[in-house]
N, C-alpha and C. Protein backbone atom coordinates (compact mmCIF):
# COMPACT_ATOMS: atom_id res chain seq x y z
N UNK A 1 110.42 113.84 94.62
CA UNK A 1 109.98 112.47 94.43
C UNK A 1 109.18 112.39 93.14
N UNK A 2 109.35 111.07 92.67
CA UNK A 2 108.76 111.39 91.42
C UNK A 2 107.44 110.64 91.24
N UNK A 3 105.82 111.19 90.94
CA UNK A 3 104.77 110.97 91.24
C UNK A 3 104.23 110.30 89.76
N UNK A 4 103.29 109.29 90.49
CA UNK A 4 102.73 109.03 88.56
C UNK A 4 100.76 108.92 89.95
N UNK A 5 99.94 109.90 88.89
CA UNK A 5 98.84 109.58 89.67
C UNK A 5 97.68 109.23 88.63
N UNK A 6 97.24 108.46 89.05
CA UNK A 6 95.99 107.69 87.98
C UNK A 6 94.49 107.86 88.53
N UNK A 7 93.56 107.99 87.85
CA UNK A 7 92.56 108.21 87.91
C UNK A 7 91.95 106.84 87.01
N UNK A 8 91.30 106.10 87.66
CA UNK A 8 91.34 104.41 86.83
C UNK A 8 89.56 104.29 86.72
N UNK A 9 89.55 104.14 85.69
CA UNK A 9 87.75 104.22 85.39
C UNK A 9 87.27 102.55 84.83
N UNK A 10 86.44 102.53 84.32
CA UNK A 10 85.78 101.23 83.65
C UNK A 10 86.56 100.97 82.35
N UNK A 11 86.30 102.25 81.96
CA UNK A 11 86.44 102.02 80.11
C UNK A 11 88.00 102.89 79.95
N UNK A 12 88.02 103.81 80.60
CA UNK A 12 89.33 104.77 80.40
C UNK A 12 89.91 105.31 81.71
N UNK A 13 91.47 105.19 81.50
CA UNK A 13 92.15 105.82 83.16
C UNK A 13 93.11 106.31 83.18
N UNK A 14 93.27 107.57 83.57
CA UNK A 14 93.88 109.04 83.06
C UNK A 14 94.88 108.69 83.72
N UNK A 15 96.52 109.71 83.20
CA UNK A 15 97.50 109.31 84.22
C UNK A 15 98.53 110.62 83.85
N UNK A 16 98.58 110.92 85.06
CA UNK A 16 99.63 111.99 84.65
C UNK A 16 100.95 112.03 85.94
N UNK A 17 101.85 112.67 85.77
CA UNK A 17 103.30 112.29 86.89
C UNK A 17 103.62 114.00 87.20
N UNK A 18 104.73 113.46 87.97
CA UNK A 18 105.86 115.31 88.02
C UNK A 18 107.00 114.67 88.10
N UNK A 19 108.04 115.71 87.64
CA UNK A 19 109.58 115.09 88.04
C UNK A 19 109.75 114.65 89.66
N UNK A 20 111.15 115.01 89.91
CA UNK A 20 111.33 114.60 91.07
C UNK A 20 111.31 116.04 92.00
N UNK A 21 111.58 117.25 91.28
CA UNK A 21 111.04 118.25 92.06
C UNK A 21 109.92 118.61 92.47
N UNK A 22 108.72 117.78 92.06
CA UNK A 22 107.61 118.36 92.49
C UNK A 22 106.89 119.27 92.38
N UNK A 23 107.95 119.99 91.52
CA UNK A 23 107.28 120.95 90.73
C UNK A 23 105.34 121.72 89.96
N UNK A 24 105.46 120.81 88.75
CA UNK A 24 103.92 120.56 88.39
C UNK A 24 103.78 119.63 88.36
N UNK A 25 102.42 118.99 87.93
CA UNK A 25 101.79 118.09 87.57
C UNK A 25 100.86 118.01 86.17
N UNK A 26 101.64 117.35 85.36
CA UNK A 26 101.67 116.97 84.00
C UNK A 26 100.80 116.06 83.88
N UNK A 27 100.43 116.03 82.33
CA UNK A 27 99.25 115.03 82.07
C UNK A 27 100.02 114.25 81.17
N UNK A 28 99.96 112.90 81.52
CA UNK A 28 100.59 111.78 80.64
C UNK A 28 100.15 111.37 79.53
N UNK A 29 98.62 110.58 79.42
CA UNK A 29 97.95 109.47 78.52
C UNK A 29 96.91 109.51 79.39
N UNK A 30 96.05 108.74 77.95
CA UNK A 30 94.81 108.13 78.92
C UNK A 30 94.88 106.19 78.21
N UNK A 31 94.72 105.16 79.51
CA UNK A 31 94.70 103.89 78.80
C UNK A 31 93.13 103.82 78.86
N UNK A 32 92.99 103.38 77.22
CA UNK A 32 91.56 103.04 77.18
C UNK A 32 91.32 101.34 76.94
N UNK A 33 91.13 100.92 78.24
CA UNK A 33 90.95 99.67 77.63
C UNK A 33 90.32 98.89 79.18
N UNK A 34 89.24 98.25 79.36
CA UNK A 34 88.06 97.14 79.86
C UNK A 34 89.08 96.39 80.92
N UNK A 35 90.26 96.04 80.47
CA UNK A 35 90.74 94.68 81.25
C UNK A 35 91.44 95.73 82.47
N UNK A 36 91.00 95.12 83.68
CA UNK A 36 92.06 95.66 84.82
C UNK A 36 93.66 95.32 84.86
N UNK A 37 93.67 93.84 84.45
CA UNK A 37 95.21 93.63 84.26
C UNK A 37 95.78 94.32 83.75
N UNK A 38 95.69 94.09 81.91
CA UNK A 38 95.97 95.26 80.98
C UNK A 38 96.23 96.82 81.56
N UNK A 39 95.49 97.28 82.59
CA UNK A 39 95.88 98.82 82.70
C UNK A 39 96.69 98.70 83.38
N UNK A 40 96.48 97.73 84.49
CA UNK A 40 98.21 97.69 85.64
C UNK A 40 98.81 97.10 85.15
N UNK A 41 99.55 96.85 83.98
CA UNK A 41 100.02 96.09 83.69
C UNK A 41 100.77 97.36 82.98
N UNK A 42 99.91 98.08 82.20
CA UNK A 42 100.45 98.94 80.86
C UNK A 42 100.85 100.45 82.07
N UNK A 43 100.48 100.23 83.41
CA UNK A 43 100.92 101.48 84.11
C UNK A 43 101.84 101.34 85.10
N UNK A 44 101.83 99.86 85.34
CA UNK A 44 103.75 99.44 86.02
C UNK A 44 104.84 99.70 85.10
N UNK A 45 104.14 99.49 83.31
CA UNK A 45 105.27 99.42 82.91
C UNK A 45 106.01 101.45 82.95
N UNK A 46 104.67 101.82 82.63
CA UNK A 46 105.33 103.54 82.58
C UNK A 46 105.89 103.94 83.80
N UNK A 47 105.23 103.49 85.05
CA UNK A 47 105.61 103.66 86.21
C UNK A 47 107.55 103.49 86.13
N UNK A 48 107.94 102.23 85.49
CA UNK A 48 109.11 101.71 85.39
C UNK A 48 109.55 102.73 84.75
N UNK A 49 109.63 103.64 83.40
CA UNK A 49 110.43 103.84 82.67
C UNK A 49 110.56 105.27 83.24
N UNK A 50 109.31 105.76 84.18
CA UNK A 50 108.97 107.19 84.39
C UNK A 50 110.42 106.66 85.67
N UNK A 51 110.84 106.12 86.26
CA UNK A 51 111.46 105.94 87.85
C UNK A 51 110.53 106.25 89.00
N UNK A 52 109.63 105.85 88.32
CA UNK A 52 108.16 106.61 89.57
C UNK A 52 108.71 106.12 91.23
N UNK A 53 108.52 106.72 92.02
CA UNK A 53 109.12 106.50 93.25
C UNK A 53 107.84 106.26 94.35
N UNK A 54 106.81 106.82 93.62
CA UNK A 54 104.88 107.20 94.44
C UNK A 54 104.08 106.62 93.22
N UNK A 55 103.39 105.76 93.90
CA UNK A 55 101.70 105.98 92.96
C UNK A 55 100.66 106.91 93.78
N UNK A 56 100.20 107.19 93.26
CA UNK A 56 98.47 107.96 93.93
C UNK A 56 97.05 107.29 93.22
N UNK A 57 96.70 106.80 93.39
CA UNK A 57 95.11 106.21 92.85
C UNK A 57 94.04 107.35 93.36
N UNK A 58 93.80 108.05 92.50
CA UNK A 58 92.72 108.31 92.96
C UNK A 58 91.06 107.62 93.73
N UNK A 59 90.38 108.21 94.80
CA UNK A 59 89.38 107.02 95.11
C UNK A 59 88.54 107.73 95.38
N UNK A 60 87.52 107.17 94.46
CA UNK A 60 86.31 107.99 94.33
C UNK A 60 85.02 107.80 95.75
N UNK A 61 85.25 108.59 97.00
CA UNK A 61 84.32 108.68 97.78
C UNK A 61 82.99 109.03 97.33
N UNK A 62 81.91 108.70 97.71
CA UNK A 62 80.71 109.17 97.94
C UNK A 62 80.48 111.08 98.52
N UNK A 63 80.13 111.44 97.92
CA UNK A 63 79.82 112.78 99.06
C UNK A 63 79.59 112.71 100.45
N UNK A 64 79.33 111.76 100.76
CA UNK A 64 79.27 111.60 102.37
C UNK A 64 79.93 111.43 102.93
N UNK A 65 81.30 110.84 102.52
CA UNK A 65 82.37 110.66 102.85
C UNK A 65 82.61 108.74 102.84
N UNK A 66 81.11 108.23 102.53
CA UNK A 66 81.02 106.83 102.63
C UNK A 66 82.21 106.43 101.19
N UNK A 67 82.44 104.76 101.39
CA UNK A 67 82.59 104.22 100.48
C UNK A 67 81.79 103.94 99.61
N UNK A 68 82.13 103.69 98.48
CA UNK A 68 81.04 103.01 97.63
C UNK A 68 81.53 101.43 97.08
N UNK A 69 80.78 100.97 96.17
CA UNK A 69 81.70 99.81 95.17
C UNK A 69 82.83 100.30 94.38
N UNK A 70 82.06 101.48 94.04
CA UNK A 70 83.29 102.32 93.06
C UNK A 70 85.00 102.37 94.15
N UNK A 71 84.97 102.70 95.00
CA UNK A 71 85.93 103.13 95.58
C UNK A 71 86.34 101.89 96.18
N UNK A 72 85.84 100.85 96.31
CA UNK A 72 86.26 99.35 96.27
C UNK A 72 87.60 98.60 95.46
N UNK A 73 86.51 98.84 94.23
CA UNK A 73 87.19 98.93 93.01
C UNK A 73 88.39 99.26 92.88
N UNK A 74 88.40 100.65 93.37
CA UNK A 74 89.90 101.45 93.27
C UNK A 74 90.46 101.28 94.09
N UNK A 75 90.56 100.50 95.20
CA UNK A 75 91.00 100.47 96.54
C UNK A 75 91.83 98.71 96.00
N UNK A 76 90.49 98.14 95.60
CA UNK A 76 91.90 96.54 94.85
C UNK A 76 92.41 97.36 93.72
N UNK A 77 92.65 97.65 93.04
CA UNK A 77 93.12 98.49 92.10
C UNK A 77 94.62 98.53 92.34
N UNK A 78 94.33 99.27 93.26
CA UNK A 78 95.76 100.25 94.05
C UNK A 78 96.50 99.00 94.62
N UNK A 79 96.03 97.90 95.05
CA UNK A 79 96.58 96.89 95.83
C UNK A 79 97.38 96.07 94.83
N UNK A 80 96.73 95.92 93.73
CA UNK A 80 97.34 95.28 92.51
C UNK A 80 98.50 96.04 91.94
N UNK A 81 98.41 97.18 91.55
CA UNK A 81 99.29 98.37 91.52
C UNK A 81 100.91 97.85 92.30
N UNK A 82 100.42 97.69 93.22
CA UNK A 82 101.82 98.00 94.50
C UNK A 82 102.34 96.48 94.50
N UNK A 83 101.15 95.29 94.38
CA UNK A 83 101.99 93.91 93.70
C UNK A 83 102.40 93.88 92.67
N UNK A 84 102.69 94.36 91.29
CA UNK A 84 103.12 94.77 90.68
C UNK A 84 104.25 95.70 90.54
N UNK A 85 104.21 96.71 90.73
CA UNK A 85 105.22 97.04 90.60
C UNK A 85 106.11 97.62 91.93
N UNK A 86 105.94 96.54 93.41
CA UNK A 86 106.88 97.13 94.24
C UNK A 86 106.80 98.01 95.20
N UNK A 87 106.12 99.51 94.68
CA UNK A 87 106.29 100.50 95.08
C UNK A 87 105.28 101.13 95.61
N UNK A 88 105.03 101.78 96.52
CA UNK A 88 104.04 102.23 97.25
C UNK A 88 103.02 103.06 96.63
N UNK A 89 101.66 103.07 97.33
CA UNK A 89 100.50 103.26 95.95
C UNK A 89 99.71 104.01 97.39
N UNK A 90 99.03 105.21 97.34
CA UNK A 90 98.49 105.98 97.95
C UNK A 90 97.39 106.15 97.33
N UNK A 91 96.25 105.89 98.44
CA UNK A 91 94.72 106.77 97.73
C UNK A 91 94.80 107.96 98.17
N UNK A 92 93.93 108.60 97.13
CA UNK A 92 93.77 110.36 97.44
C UNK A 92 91.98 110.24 97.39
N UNK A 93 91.56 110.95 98.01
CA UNK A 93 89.91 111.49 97.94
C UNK A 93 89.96 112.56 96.42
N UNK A 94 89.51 111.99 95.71
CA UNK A 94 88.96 111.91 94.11
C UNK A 94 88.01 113.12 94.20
N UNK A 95 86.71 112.89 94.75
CA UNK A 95 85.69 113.61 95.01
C UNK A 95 85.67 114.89 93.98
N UNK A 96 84.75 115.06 92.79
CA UNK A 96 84.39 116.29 91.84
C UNK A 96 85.71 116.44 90.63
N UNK A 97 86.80 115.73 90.84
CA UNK A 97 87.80 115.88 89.87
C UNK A 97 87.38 115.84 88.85
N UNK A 98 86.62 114.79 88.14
CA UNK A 98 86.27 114.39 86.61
C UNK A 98 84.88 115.71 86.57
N UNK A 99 84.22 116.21 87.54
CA UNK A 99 83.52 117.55 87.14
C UNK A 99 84.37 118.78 87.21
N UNK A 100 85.75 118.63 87.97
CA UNK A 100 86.24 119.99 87.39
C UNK A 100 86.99 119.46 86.22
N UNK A 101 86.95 118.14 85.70
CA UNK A 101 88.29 118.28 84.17
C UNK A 101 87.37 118.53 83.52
N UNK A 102 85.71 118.16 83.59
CA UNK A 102 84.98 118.60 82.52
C UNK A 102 84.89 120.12 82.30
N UNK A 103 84.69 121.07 83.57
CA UNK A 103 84.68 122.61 83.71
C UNK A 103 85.91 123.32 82.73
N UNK A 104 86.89 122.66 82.87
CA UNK A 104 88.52 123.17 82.37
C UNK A 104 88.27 122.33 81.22
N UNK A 105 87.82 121.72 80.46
CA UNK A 105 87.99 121.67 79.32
C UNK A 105 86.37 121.96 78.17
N UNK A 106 85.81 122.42 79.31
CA UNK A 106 84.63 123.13 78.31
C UNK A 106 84.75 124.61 78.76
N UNK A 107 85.57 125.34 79.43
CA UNK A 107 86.23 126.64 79.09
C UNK A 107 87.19 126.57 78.24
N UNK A 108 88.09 125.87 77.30
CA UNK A 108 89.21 125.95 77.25
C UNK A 108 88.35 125.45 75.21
N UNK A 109 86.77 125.18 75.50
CA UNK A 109 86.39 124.75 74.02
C UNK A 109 86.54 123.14 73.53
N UNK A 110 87.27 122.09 74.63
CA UNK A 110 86.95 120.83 74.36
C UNK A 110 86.32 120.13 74.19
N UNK A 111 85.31 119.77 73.04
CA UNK A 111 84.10 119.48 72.89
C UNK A 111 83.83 117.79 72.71
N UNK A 112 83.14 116.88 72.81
CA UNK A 112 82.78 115.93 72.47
C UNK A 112 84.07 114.39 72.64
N UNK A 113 84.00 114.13 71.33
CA UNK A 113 85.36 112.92 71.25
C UNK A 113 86.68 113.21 72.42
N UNK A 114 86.83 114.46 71.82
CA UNK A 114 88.23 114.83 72.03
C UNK A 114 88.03 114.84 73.45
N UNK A 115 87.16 115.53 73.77
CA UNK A 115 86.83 115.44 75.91
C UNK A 115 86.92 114.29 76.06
N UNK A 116 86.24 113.72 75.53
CA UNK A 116 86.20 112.08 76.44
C UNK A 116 87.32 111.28 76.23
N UNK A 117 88.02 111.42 75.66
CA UNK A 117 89.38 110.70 75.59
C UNK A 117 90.36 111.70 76.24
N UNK A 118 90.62 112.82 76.86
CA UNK A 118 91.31 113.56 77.74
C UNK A 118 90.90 113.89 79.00
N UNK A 119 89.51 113.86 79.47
CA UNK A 119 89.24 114.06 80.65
C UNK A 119 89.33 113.89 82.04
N UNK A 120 89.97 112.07 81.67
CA UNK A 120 90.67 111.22 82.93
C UNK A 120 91.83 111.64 83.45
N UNK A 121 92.34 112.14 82.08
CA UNK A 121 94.10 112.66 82.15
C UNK A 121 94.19 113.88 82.92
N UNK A 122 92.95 114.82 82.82
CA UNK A 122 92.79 116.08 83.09
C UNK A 122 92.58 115.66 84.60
N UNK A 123 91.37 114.65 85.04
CA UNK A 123 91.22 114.23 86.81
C UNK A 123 92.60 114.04 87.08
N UNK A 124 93.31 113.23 86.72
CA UNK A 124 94.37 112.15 87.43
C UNK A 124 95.59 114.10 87.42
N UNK A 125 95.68 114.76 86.45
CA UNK A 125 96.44 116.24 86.97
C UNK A 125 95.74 116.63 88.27
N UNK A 126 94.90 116.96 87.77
CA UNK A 126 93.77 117.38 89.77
C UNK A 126 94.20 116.42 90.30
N UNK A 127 94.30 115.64 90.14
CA UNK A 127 94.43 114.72 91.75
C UNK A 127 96.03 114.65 92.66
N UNK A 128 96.77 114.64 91.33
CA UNK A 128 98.52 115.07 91.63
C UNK A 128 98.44 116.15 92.24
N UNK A 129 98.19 117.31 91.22
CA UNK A 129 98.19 118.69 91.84
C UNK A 129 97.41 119.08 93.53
N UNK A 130 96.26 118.08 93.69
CA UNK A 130 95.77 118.14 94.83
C UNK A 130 96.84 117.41 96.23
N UNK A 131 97.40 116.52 95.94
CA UNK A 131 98.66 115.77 96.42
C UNK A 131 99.93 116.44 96.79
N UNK A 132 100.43 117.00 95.43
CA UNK A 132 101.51 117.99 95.58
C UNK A 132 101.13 118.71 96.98
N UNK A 133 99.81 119.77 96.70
CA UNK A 133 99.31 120.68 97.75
C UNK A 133 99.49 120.46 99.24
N UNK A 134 99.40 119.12 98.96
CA UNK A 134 98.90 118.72 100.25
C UNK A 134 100.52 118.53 101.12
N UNK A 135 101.21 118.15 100.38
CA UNK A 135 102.81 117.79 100.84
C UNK A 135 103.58 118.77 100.90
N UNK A 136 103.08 120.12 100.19
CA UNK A 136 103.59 121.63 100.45
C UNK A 136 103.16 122.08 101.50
N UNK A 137 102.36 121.84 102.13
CA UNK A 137 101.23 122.09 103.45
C UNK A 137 102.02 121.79 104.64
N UNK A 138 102.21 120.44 104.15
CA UNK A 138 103.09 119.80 105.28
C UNK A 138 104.29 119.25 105.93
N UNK A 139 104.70 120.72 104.44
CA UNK A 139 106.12 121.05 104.45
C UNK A 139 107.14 119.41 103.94
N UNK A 140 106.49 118.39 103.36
CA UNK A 140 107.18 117.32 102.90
C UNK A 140 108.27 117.97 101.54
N UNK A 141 109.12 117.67 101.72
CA UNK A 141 110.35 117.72 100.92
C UNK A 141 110.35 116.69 99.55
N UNK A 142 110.42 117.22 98.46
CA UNK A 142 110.91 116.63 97.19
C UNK A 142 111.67 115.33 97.15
């Protein structure tokens, strides 16, 4: 199946997919831009050209497992997502992703600018790759 999973922030929202084997999970782009339309708008359209068959939104829980506003946010997000483009839109529990893309890219020497314009892209891979895992687990088929 073929996955596109987003990690959707204020200012910037990472997005990365896998083929239809399921294979890995690739890092796409990051859209940097304020307007919520604009990003679902600019991520139905990749969704379209990718044949995306899944969305995944990442949703940023609280450590407690509570909601927050944040995860509000991402929760209409995802709803807009799936009026748009059709196709079914899954939250995943987010929780520490954007602190491990920061870990993996300050081992790897990513410093400053360049982090902050890749780091969403780097969550929204964790969050696929956490997804994938989870559908290998439970023995879900490609």
């Amino acid at each position: 199946m073929k996955i596109l999973a987003v990690d959707y922030g204020d200012a910037r929202t990472g997005l990365a997919h896998c083929d239809s084997y399921e294979s890995i999970a690739a890092p796409l782009e990051t859209i940097s831009d304020w307007n919520r339309d604009r990003v679902a708008s600019s991520i139905s359209e990749m969704a379209r050209s990718l044949g995306t068959e899944l969305i995944i939104v990442g949703l940023p829980v609280n450590m407690d497992g509570s909601m927050g506003e944040r995860a509000m946010v991402c929760q209409e997000f995802s709803e807009l997502l799936h009026s748009l483009t059709g196709l079914p839109v899954e939250l995943r529990d987010e929780r520490l992703t954007t602190v491990q893309a920061h870990g993996i890219l300050s081992r790897s020497n990513v410093r400053g600018k360049k982090r902050k314009a890749v780091v969403d892209t780097v969550a929204a891979v964790l969050i696929l790759e956490e997804y994938l895992d989870y559908r290998r687990k439970k023995g879900i088929k490609p």
